[in-house]
Protein backbone atom coordinates (compact mmCIF):
# COMPACT_ATOMS: atom_id res chain seq x y z
CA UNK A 1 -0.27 -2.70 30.19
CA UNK A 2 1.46 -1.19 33.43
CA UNK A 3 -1.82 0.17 34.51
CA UNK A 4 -3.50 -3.20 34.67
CA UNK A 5 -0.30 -4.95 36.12
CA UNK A 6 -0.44 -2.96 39.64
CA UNK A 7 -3.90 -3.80 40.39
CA UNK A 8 -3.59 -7.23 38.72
CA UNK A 9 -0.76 -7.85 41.46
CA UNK A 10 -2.74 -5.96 44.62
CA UNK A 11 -5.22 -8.97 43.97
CA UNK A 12 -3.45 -11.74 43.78
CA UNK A 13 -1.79 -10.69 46.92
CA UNK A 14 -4.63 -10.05 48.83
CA UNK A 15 -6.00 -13.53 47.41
CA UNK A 16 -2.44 -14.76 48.46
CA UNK A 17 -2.81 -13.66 52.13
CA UNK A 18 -6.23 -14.21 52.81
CA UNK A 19 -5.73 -17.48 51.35
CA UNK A 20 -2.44 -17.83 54.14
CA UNK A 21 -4.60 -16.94 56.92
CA UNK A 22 -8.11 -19.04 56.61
CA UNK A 23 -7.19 -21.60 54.43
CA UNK A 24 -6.08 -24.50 56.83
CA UNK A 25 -9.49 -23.18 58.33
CA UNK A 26 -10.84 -23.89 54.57
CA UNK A 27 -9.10 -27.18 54.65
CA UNK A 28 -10.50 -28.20 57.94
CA UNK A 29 -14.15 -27.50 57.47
CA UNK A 30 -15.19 -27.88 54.14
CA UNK A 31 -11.75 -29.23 51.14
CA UNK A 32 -9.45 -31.09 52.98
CA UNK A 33 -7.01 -31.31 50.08
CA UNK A 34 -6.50 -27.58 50.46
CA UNK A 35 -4.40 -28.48 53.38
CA UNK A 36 -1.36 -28.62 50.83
CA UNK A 37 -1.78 -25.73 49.21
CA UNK A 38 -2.07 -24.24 52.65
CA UNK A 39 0.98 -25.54 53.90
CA UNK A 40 3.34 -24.43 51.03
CA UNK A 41 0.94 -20.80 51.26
CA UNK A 42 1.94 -20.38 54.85
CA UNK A 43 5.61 -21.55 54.62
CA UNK A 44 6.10 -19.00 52.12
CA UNK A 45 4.30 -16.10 54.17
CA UNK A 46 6.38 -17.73 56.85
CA UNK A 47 9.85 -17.44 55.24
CA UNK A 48 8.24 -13.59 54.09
CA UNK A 49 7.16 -12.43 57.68
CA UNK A 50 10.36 -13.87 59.74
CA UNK A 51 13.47 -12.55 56.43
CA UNK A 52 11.41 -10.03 55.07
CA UNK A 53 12.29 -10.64 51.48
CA UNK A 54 11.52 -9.11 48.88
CA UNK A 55 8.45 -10.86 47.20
CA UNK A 56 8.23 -11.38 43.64
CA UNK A 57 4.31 -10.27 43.79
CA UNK A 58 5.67 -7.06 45.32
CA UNK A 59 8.30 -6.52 42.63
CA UNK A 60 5.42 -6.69 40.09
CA UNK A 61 3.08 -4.32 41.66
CA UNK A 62 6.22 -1.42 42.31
CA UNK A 63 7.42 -1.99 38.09
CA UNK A 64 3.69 -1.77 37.09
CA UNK A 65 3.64 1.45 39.79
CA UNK A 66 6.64 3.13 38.76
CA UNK A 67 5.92 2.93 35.06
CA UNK A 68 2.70 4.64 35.43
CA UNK A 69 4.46 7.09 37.92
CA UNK A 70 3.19 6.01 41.55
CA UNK A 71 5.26 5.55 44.56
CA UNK A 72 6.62 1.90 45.10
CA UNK A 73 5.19 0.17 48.09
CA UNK A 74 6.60 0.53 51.39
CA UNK A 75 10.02 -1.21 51.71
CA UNK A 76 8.75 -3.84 53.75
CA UNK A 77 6.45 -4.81 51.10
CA UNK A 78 2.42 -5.25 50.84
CA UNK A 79 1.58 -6.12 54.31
CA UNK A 80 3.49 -3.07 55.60
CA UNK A 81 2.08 -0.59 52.35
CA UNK A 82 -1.38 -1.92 52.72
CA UNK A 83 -2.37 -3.11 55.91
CA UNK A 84 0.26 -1.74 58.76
CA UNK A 85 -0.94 1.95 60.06
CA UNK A 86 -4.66 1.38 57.95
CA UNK A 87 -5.86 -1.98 59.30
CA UNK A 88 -3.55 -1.79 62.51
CA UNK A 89 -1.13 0.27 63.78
CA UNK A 90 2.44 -0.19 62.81
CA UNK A 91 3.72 -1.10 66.04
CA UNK A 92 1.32 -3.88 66.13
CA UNK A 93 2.89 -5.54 62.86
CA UNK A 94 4.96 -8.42 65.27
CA UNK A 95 1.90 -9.44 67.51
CA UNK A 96 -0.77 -9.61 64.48
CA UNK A 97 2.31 -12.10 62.63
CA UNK A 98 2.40 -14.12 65.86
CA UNK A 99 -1.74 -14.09 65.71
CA UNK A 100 -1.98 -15.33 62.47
CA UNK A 101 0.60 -17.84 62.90
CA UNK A 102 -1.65 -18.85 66.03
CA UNK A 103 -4.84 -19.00 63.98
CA UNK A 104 -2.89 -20.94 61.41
CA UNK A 105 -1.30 -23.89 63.90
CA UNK A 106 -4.98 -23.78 65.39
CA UNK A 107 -6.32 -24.74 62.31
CA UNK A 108 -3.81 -27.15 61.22
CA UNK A 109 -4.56 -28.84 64.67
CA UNK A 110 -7.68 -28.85 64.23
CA UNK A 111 -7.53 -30.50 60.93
CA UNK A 112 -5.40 -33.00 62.19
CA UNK A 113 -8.05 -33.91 65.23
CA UNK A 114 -10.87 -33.71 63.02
C-alpha cells in the first residue's frame, strides 16, 4: 500500500499545480466554470507559496516514502523537492512564484475582459 501512496500523491500534486498555473487560462479559453475551481486552486497555492505550510499532499507522499524507506521531500515541500535546482535553479524559486502569480492575474483578467 505505501508503495502506491507516494506516487499516487506525486500525481495529484503535479495535477494540483499544473492545474494552479493554466487553469484560469483553461477557464478563459475553452470551460469558463473552471474559473472557481481555479480560484480556490490558486488561493491555496497562494496561502502555500507566501507561509510555506506544510501541505497535506506533501505529508502523504513523505508517510508513503518513509514507510518504504526513501528520504522525505525537501522541507519546503514538492515544489522545492521536485522542481527547484531540476526545472530552475533554487535561487530562482521567488521570481518563478511572482511569474506564475503574473500568468495567473493575466488570465483571470483576461477572463474577465473576454
Amino acid at each position: 500500500m505505501h508503495r502506491i501512496i507516494a506516487p499516487f500523491a506525486v500525481v495529484i500534486h503535479l495535477v494540483f499545480v499544473g492545474f494552479t498555473v493554466i487553469g484560469g487560462f483553461l477557464a478563459w479559453l475553452v470551460v469558463p466554470w473552471l474559473v472557481v475551481p481555479h480560484v480556490a486552486a490558486a488561493a491555496w497555492g497562494g496561502r502555500m507559496a507566501v507561509s510555506r505550510a506544510a501541505c497535506p499532499l506533501s505529508r502523504l507522499e513523505n508517510w508513503g516514502r518513509s514507510r518504504t524507506g526513501r528520504p522525505e521531500l525537501h522541507e519546503r515541500g514538492f515544489v522545492a523537492h521536485y522542481f527547484e535546482g531540476t526545472v530552475y535553479p533554487h535561487r530562482w524559486s521567488r521570481r518563478i512564484e511572482l511569474v506564475i502569480g503574473g500568468l495567473i492575474a493575466g488570465s483571470w483578467l483576461g477572463f474577465a475582459l473576454r
